[in-house]
C-alpha atoms as a PDB file:
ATOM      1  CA  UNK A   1       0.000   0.000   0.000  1.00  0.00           C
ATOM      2  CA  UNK A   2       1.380   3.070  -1.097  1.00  0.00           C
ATOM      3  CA  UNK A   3       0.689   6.780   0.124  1.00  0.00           C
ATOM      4  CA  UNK A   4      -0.623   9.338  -2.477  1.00  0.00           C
ATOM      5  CA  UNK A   5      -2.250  12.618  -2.925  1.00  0.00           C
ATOM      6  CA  UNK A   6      -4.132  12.591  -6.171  1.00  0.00           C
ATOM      7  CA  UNK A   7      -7.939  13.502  -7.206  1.00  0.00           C
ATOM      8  CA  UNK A   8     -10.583  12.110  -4.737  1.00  0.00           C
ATOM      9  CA  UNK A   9     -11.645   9.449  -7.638  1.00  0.00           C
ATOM     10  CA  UNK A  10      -9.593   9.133  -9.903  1.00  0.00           C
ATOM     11  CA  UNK A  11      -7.401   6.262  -8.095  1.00  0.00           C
ATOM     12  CA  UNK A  12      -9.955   5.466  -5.219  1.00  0.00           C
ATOM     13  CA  UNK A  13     -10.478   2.266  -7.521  1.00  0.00           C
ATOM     14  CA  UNK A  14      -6.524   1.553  -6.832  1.00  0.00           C
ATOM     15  CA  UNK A  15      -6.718   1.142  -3.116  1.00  0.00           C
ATOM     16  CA  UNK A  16      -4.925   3.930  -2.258  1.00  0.00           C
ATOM     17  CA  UNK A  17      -4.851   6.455   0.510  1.00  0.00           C
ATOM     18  CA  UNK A  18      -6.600   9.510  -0.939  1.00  0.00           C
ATOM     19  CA  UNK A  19      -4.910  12.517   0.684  1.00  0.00           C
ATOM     20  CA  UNK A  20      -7.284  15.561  -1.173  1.00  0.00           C
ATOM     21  CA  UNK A  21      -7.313  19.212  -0.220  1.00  0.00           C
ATOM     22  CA  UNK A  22     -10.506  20.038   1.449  1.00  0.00           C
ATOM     23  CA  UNK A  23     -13.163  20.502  -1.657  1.00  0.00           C
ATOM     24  CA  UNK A  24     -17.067  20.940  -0.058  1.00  0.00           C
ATOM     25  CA  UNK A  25     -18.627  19.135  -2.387  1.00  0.00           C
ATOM     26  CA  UNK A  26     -15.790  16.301  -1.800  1.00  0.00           C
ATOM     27  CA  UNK A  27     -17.785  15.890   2.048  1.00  0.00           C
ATOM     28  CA  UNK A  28     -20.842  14.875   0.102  1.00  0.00           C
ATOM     29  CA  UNK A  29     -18.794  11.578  -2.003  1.00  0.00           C
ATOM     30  CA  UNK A  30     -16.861  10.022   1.028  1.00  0.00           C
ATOM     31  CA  UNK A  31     -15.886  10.040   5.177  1.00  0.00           C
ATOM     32  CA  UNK A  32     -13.368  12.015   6.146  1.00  0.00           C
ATOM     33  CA  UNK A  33     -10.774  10.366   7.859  1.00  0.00           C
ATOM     34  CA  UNK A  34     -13.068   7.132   7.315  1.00  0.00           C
ATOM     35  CA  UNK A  35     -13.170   6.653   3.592  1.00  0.00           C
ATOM     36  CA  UNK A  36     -10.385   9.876   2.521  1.00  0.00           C
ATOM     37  CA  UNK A  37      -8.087  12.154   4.123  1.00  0.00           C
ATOM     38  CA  UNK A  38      -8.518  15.913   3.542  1.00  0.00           C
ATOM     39  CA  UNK A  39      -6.830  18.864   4.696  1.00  0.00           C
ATOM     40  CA  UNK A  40      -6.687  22.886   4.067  1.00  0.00           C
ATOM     41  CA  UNK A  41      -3.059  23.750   4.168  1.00  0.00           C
ATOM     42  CA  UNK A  42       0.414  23.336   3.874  1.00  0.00           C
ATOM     43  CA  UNK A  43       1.200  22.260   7.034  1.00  0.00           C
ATOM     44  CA  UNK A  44      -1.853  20.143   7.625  1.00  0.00           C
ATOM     45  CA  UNK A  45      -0.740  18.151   4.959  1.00  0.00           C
ATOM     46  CA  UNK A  46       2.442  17.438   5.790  1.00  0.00           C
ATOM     47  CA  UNK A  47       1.371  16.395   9.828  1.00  0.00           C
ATOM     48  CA  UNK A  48      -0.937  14.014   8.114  1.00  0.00           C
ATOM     49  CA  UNK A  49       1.616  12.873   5.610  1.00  0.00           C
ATOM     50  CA  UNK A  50       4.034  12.021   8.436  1.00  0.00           C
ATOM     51  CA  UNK A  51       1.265  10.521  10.427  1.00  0.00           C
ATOM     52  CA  UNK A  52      -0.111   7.940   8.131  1.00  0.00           C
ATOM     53  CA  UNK A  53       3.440   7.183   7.230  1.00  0.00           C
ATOM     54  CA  UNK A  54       3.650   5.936  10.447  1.00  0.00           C
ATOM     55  CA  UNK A  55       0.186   4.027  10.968  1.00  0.00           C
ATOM     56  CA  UNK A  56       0.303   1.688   7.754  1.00  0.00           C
ATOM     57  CA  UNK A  57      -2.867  -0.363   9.146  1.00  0.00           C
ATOM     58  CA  UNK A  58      -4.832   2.509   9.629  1.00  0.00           C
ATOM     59  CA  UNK A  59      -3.753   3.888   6.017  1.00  0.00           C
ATOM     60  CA  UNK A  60      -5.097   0.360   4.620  1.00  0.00           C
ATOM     61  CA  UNK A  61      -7.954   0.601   6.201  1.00  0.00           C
ATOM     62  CA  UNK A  62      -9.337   3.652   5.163  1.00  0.00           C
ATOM     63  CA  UNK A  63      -7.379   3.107   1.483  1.00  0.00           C
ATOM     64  CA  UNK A  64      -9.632   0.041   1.639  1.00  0.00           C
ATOM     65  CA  UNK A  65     -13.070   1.950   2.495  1.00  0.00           C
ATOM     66  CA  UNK A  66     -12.596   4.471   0.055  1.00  0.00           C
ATOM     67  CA  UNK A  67     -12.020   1.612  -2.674  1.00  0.00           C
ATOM     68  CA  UNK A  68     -15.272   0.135  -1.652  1.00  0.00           C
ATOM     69  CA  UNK A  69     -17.184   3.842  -1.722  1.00  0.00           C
ATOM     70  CA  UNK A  70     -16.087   3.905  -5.473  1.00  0.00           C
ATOM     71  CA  UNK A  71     -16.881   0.539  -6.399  1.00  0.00           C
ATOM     72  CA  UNK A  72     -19.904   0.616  -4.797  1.00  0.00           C
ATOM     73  CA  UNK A  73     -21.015   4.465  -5.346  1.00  0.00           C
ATOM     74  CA  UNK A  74     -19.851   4.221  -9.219  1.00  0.00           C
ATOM     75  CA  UNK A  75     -17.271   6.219  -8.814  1.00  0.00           C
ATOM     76  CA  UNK A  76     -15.706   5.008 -11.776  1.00  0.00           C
ATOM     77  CA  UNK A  77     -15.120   6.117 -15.303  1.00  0.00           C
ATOM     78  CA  UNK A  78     -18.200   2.960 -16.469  1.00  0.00           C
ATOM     79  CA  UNK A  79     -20.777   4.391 -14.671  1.00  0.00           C
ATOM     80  CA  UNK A  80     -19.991   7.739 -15.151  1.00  0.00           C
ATOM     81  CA  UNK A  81     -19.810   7.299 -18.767  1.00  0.00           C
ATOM     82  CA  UNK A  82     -23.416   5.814 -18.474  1.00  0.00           C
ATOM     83  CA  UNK A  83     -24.658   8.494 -16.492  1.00  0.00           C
ATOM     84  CA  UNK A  84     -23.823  11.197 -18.936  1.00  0.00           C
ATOM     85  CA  UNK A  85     -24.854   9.041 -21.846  1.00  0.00           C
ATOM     86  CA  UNK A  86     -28.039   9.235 -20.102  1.00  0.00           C
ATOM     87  CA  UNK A  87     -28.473  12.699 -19.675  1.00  0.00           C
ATOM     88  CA  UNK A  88     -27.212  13.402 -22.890  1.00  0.00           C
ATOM     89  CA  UNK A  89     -29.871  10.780 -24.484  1.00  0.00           C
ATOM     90  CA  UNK A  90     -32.667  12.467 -22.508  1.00  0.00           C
ATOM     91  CA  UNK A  91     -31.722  15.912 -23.687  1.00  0.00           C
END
């Protein structure tokens, strides 16, 4: 399990920690602290950077939930696809 800060979906489907700067509508999608990690500055990211560093199960674990929000949210570029397909077909 690796640590990473990328988008809050784009590699939620990998398994990996999702370390996202703090984005309202991102509150709405998954748990914080639970399901992703957020924070609102410099400094805040690097205390948590250090800290899951440090606490590999508790990385896992919520690397793992945030997997299963995607997966099971479709979070993913399949059901997204649909969804717009949708809209777009209804339009």
């Amino acid at each position: 399990m690796t640590l990473q800060i990328v988008g809050p979906t784009r590699y939620r489907g990998l398994d990996l920690l999702c370390l996202q700067s703090e984005i309202k509508n991102l509150f709405r999608l998954f748990k914080e602290d639970k399901e992703a990690v957020f924070f609102d500055s410099k400094e805040e990211l690097l205390k948590k950077i250090k800290y899951y560093l440090n606490h590999e199960k508790e990385r896992e674990k919520i690397a793992e939930a945030g997997y299963r929000r995607c997966i099971n949210s479709g979070y993913n570029y399949r059901d997204r696809l649909k969804y717009m397909l949708n809209k777009i077909e209804k339009f």
